[in-house]
Protein backbone atom coordinates (compact mmCIF):
# COMPACT_ATOMS: atom_id res chain seq x y z
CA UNK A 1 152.34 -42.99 3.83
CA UNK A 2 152.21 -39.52 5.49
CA UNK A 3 155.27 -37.03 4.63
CA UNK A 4 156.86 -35.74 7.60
CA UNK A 5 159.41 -33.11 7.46
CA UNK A 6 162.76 -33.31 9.69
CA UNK A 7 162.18 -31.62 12.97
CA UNK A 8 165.72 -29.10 11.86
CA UNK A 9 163.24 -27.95 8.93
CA UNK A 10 160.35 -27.66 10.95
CA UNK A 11 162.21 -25.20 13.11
CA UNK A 12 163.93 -23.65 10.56
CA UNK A 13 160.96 -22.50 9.45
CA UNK A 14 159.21 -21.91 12.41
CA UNK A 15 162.26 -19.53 13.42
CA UNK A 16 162.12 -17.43 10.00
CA UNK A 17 158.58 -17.38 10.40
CA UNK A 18 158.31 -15.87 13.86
CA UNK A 19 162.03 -14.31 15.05
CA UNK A 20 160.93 -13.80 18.47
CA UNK A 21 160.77 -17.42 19.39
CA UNK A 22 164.54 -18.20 17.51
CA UNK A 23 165.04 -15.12 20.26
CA UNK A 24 163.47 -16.77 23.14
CA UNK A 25 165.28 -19.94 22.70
CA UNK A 26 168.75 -18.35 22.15
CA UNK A 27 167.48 -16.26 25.38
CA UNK A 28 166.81 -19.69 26.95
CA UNK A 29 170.49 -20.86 26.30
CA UNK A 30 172.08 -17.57 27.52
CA UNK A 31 169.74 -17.99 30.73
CA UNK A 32 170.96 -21.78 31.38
CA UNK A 33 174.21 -20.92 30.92
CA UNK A 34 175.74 -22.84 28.53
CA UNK A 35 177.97 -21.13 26.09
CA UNK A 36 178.76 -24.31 24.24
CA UNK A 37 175.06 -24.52 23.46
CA UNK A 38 174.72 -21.49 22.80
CA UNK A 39 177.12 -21.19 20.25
CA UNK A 40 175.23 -24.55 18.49
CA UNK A 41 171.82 -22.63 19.19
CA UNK A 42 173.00 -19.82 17.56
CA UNK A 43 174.39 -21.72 14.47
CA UNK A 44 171.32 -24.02 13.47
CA UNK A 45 168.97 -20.54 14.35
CA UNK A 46 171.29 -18.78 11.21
CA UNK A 47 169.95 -21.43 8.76
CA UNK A 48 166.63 -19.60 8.94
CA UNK A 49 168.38 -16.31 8.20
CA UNK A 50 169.80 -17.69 5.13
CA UNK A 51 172.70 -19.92 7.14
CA UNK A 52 175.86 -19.55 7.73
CA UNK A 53 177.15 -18.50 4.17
CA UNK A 54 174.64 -15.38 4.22
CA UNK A 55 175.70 -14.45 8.01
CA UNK A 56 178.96 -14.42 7.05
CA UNK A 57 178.58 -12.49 3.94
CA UNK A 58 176.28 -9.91 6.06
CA UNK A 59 178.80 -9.92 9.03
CA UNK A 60 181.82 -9.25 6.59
CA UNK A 61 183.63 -12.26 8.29
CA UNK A 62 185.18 -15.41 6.17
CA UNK A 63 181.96 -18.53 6.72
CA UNK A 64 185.11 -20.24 8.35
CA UNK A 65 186.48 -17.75 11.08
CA UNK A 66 182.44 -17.80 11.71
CA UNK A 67 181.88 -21.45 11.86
CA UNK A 68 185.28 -21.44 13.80
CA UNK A 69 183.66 -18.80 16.36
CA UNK A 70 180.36 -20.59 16.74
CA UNK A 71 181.66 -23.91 17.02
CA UNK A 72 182.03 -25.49 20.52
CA UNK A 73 184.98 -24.63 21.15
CA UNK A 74 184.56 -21.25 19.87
CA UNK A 75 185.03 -18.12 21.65
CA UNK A 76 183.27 -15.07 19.54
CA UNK A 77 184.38 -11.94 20.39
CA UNK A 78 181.26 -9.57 21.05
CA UNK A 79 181.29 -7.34 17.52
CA UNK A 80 181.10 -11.02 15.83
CA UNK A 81 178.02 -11.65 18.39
CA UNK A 82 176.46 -8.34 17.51
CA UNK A 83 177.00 -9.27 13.72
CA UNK A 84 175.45 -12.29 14.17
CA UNK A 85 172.52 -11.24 15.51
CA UNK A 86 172.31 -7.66 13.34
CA UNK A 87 172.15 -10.34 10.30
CA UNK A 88 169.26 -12.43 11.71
CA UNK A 89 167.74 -9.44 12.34
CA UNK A 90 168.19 -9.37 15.90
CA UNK A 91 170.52 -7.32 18.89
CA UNK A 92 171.96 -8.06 21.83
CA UNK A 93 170.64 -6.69 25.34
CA UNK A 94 171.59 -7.12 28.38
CA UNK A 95 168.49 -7.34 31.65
CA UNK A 96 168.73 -7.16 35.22
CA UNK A 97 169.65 -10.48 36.55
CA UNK A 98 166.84 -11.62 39.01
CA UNK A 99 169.33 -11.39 41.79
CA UNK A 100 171.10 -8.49 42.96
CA UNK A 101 174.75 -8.08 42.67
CA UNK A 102 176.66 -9.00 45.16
CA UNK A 103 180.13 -7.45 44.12
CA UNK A 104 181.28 -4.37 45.32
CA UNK A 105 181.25 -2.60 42.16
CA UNK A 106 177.77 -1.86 41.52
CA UNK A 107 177.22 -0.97 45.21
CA UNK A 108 174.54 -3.58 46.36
């Protein structure tokens, strides 16, 4: 019998391996819109940056208050995002949406 390896692993290690593509698929999420999945996303990508404990411990927040921000029902404010992603070795950007802003205040 072959030994296979969980797909979590798998990705776990694909995503420690190669950061960009633990950044694509968080990009992914933020693109589709779904913060709850998101938040999830952005959880199982920390176990390849040492998991939660070790974000925690980088971001100076209690592992509870984080796993309390991340969970579903969480609502992080943006310094625990940028933590987040400063301890997987990432930051937070924002693009140009691919439509153009329809709201008075940026003048389009």
């Amino acid at each position: 019998m072959s030994a296979t390896k969980p797909f979590d692993e798998v990705a776990i290690r694909m995503y420690r391996e190669d950061p960009s593509l633990a950044a694509d698929m968080l990009n992914a999420c933020l693109e589709d819109g779904d913060t709850e999945g998101f938040l999830l996303a952005l959880r199982h990508v920390s176990k390849a940056f040492g998991g939660m404990p070790e974000v925690a411990r980088a971001t100076g927040l209690h592992e509870k208050t984080l796993y309390k921000s991340l969970s579903t029902k969480g609502n992080p404010n943006l310094k625990t995002l940028m933590g987040v992603a400063g301890a997987m070795g990432m930051r937070i950007a924002l693009v140009p949406a691919e439509k153009p802003c329809v709201h008075r205040t940026c003048g389009t």
